[in-house]
Every structure is written in structure tokens, then in C-alpha cells.
N, C-alpha and C. Protein backbone atom coordinates (compact mmCIF):
# COMPACT_ATOMS: atom_id res chain seq x y z
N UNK A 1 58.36 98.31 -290.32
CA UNK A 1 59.24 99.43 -290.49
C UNK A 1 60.65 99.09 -290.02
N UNK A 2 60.88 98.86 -288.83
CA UNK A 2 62.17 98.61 -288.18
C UNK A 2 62.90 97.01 -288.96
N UNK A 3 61.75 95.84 -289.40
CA UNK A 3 62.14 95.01 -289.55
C UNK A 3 62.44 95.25 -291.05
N UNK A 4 62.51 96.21 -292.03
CA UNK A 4 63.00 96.37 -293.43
C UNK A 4 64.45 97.04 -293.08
N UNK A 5 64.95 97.75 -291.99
CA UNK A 5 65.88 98.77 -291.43
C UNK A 5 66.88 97.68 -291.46
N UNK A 6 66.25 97.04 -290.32
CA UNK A 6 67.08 95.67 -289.86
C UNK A 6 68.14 94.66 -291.35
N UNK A 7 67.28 94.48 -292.32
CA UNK A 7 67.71 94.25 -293.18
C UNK A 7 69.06 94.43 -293.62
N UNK A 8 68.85 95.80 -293.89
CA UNK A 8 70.02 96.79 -294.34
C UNK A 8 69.22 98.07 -294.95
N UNK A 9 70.22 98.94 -296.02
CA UNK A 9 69.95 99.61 -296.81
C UNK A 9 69.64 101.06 -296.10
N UNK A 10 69.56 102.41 -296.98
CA UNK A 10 69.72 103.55 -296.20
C UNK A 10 68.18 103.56 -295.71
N UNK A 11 68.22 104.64 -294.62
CA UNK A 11 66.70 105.32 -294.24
C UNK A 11 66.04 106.20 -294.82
N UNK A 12 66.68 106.58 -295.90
CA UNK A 12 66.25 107.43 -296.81
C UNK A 12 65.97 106.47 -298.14
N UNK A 13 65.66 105.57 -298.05
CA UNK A 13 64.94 104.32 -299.01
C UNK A 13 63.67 104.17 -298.59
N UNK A 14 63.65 103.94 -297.13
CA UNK A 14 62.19 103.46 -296.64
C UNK A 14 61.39 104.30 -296.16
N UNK A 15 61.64 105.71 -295.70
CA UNK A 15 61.51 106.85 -294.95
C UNK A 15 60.11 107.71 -295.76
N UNK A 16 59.76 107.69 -297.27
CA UNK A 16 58.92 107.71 -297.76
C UNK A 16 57.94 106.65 -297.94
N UNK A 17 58.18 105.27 -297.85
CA UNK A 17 56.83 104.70 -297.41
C UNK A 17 56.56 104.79 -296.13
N UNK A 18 57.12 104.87 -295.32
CA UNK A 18 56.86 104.50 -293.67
C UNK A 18 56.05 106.26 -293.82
N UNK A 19 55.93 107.54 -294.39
CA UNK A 19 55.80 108.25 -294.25
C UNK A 19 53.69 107.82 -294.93
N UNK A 20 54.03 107.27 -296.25
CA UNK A 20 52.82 106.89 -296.79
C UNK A 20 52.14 106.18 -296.24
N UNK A 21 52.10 105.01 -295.02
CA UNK A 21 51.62 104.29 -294.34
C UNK A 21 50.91 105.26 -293.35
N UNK A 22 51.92 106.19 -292.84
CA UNK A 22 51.31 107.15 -291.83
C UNK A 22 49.97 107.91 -292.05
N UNK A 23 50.23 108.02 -293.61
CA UNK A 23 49.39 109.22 -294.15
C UNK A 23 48.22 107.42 -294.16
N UNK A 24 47.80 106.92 -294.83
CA UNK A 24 47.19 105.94 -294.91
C UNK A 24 46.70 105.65 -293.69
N UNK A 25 47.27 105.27 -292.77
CA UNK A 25 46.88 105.00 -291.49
C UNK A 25 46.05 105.93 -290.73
N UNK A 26 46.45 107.55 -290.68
CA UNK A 26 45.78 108.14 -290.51
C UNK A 26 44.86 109.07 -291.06
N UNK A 27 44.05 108.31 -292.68
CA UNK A 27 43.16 108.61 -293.37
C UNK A 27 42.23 107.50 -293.04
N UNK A 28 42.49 106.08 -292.96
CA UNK A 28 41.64 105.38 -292.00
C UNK A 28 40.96 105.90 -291.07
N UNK A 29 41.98 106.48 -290.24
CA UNK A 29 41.28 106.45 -288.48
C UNK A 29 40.00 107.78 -289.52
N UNK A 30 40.63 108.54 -289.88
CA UNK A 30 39.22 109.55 -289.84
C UNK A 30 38.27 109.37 -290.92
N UNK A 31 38.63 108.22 -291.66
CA UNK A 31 37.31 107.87 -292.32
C UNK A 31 36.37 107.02 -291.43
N UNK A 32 36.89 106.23 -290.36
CA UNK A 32 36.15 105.33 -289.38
C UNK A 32 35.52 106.51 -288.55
N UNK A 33 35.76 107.22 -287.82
CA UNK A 33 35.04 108.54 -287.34
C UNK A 33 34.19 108.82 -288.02
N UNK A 34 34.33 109.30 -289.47
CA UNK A 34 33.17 110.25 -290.13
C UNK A 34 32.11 108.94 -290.24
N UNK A 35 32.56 107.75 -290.45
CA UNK A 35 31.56 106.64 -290.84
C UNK A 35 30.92 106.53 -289.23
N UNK A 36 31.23 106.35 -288.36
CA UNK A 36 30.78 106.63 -286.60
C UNK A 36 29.86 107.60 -286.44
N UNK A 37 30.38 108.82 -286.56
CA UNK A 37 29.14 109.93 -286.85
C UNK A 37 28.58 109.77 -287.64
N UNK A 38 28.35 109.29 -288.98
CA UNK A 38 27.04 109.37 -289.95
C UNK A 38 26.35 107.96 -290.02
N UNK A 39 26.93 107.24 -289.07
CA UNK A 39 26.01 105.62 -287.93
C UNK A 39 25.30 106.32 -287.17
N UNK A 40 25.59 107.15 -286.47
CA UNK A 40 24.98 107.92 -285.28
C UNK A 40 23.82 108.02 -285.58
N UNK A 41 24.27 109.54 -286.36
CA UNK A 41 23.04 110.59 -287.13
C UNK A 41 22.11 109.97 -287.61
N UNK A 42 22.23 109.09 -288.27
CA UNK A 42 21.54 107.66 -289.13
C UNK A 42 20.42 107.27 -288.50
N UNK A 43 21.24 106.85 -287.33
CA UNK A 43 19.93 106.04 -286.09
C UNK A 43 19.36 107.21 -285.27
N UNK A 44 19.61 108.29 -285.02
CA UNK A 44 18.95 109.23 -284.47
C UNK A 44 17.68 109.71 -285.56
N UNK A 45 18.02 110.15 -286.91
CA UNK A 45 17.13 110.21 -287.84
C UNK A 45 15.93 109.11 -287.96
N UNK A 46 16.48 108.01 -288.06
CA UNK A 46 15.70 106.75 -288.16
C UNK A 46 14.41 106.29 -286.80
N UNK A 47 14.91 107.17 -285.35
CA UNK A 47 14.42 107.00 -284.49
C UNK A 47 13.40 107.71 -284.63
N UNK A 48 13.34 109.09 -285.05
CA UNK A 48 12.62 110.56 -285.56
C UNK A 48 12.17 110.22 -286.51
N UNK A 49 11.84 109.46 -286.94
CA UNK A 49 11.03 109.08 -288.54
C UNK A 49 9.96 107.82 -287.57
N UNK A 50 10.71 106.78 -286.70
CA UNK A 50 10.01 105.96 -286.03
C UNK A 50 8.68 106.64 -285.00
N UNK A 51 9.31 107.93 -284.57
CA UNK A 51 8.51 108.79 -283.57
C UNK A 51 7.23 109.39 -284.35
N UNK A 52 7.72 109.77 -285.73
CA UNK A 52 6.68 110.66 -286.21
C UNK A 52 5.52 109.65 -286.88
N UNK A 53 6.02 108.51 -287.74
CA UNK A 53 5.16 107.69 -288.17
C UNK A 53 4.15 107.10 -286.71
N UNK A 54 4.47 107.14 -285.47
CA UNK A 54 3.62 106.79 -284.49
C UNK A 54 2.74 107.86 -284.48
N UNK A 55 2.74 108.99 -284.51
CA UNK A 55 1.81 110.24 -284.46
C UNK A 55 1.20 109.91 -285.16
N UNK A 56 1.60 109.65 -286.49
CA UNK A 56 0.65 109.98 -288.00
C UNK A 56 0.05 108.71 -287.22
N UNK A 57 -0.22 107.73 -287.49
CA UNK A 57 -0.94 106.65 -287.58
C UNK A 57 -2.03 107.02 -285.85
N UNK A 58 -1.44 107.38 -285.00
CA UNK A 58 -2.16 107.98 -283.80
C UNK A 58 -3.28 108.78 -284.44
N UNK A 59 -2.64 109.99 -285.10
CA UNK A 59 -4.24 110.88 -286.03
C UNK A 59 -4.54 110.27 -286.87
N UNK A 60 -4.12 109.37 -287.92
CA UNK A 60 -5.11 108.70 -288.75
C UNK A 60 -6.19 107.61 -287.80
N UNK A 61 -5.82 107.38 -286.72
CA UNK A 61 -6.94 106.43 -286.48
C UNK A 61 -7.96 107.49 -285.08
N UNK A 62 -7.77 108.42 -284.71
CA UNK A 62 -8.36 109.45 -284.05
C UNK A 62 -9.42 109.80 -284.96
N UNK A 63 -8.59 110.50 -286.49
CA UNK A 63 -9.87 111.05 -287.17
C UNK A 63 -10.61 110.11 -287.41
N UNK A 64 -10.17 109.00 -287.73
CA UNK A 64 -11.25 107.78 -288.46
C UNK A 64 -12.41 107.28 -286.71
N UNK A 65 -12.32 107.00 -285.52
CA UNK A 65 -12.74 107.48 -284.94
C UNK A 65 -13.60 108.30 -284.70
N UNK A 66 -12.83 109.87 -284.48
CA UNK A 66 -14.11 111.07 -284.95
C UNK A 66 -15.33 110.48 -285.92
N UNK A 67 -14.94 110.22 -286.76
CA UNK A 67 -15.89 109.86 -288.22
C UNK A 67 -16.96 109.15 -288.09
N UNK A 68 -16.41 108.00 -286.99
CA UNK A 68 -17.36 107.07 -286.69
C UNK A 68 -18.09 107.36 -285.62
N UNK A 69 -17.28 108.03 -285.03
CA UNK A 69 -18.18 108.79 -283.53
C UNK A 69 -19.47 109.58 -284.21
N UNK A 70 -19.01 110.66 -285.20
CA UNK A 70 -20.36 111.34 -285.51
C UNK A 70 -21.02 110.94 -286.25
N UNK A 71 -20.95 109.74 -286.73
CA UNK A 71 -21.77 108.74 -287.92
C UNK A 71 -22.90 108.05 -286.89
N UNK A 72 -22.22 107.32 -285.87
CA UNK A 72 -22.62 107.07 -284.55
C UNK A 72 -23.94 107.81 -284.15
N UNK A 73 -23.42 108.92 -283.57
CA UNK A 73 -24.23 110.16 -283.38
C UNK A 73 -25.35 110.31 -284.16
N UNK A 74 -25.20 110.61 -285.45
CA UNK A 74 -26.16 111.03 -286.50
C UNK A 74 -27.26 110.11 -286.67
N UNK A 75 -27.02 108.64 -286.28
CA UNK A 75 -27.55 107.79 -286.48
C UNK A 75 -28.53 107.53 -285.80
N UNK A 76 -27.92 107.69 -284.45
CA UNK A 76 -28.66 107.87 -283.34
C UNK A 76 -29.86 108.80 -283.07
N UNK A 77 -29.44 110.00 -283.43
CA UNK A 77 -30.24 111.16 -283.70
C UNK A 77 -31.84 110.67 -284.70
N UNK A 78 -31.44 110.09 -285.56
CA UNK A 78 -32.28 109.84 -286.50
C UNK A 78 -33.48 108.68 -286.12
N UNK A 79 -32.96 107.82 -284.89
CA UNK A 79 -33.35 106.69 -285.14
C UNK A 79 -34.00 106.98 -283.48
């Protein structure tokens, strides 16, 4: 900015890009934010999907278990 000034020429030449850089510059910063928060959310979701698939597979092998427990049982009974 200062080093195009330095040059020469009026401030009312450069005064609209230095204005567009600003706007640019600070459409960056808050696209890096929204991309920060939806990293976040991301891995919090991803953790909650990690949590629940441990349950499921916890009751799928409980019932299968059960199954065999009263197969077990029945068998026993019989024999």
C-alpha cells in the first residue's frame, strides 16, 4: 500500500484497491472461522457416531450372547 504511494500518483488511484484488499482480507479471516467451526462440529459429530457405533456393536453381541445363553440352557434342560 504505502510502497505504490511512495511511487507517486494521487490517493485517490489506489484508495479503491487498498479498500478491495480490505474487503478480501477480511472475507478470508471469516471464511477461516466458519471453516474452524464446521472442523469442530465435524469431529464432535464424528466422535458421537464413534460413541454410538460402540453401543450398537455392545447390543449386538449381548443379544447374540442372550441367544446362546438360552440355547445353552435349553440344551441343558433336555439333556
Amino acid at each position: 500500500m504505502t510502497a505504490r504511494r511512495a511511487i507517486g500518483g494521487s490517493r485517490f488511484l489506489y484508495d479503491s484497491f487498498d479498500l478491495a484488499e480490505a474487503r478480501i482480507a477480511a472475507q478470508e479471516k471469516v471464511e477461516a472461522e466458519r471453516r474452524a467451526g464446521l472442523e469442530y462440529r465435524l469431529g464432535r459429530i464424528e466422535a458421537t457416531l464413534e460413541r454410538l457405533e460402540k453401543r450398537l456393536w455392545l447390543t449386538v453381541y449381548g443379544v447374540a450372547a442372550g441367544v446362546l445363553a438360552h440355547g445353552a440352557l435349553a440344551f441343558l434342560a433336555v439333556g
